[in-house]
Protein backbone atom coordinates (compact mmCIF):
# COMPACT_ATOMS: atom_id res chain seq x y z
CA UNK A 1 -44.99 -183.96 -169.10
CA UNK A 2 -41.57 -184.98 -167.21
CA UNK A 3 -40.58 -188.33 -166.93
CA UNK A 4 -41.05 -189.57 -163.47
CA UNK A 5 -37.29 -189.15 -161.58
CA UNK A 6 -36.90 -192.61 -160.18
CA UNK A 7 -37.80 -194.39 -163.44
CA UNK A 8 -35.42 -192.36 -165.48
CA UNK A 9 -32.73 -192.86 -163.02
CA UNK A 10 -33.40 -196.07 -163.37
CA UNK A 11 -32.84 -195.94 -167.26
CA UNK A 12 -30.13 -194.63 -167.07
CA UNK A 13 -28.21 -196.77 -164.61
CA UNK A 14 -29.42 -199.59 -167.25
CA UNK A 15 -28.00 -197.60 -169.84
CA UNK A 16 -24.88 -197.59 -168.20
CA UNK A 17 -24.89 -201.14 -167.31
CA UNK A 18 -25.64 -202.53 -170.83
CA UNK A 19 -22.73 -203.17 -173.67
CA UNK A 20 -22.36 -200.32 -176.04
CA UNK A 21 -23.30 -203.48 -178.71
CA UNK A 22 -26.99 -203.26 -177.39
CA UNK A 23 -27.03 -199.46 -177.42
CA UNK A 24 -25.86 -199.79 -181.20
CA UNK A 25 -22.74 -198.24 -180.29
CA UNK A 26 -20.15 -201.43 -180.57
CA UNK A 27 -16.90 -199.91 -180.83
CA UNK A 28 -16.99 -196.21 -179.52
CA UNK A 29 -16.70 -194.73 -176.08
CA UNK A 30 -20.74 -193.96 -174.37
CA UNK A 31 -21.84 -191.06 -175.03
CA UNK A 32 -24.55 -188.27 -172.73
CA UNK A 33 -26.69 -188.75 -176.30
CA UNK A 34 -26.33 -192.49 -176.29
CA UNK A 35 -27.86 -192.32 -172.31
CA UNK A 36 -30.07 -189.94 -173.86
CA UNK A 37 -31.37 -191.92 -176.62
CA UNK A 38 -31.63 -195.08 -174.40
CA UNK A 39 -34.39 -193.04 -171.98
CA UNK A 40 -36.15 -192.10 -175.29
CA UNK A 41 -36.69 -195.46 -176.30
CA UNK A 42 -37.62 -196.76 -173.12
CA UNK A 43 -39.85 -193.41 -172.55
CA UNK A 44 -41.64 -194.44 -176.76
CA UNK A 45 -41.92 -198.47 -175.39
CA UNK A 46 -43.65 -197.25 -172.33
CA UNK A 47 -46.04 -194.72 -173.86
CA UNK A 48 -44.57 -192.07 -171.86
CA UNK A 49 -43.54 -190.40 -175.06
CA UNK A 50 -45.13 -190.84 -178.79
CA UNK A 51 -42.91 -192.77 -181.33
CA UNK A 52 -41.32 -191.47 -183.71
CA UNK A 53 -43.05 -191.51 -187.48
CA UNK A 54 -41.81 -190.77 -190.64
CA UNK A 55 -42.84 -187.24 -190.83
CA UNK A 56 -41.22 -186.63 -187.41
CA UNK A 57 -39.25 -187.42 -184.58
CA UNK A 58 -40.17 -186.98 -180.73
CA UNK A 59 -37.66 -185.80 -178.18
CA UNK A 60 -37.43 -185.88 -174.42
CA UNK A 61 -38.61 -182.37 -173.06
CA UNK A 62 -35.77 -180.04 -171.55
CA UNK A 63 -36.21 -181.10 -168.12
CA UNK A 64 -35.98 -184.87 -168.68
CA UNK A 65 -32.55 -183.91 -170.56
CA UNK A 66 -31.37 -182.14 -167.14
CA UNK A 67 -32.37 -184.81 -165.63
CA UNK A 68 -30.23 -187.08 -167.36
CA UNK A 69 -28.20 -184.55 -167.23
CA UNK A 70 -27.91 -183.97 -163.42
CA UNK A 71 -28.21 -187.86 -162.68
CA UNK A 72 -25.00 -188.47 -164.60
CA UNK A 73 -22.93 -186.32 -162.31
CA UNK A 74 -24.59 -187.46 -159.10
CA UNK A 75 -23.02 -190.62 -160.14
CA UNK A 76 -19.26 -188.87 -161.00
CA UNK A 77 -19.50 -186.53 -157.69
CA UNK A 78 -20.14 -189.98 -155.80
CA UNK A 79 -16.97 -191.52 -158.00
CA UNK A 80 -19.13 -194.28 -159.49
CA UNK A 81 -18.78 -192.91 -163.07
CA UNK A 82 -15.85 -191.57 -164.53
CA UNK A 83 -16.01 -188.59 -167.50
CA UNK A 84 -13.07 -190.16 -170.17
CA UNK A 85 -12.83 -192.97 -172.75
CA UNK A 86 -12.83 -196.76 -172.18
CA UNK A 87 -11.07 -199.31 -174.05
CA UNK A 88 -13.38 -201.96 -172.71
């Protein structure tokens, strides 16, 4: 099942708002699979989606991915985000 829009959007504007040091990426430019991996572990710590075990790993369905995905450009097209590296 989907994650609900408005709390993924949400996810990832916090994943965009954090320092790469609390996504565990300190000293390299954010990533779509950092975002991505952010709204997987909120999705696991809200029981939206199992955790991961040892004998395997859950991903976010397709259409959470687009949505990710789609909300990431919403936010270029409007000129708050901007596709390129950072030296901050």
């Amino acid at each position: 099942m989907p994650i609900e829009r408005e709390r993924l959007r949400a996810w990832v504007y916090d994943a965009l708002t954090r320092h790469r040091a609390q996504l565990g990426i300190p000293n390299q430019p954010l990533q779509l699979s950092d975002i991505a991996r952010w709204v997987k572990q909120k999705a696991q710590q809200g029981g939206i989606l199992p955790s991961d075990t040892v004998y395997g790993s859950n991903n976010l369905e397709k259409a959470d991915e687009d949505a990710i995905r789609e909300c990431i450009w919403s936010l270029v097209i409007q000129g708050i985000v901007v596709p390129g590296s950072s030296n901050g």
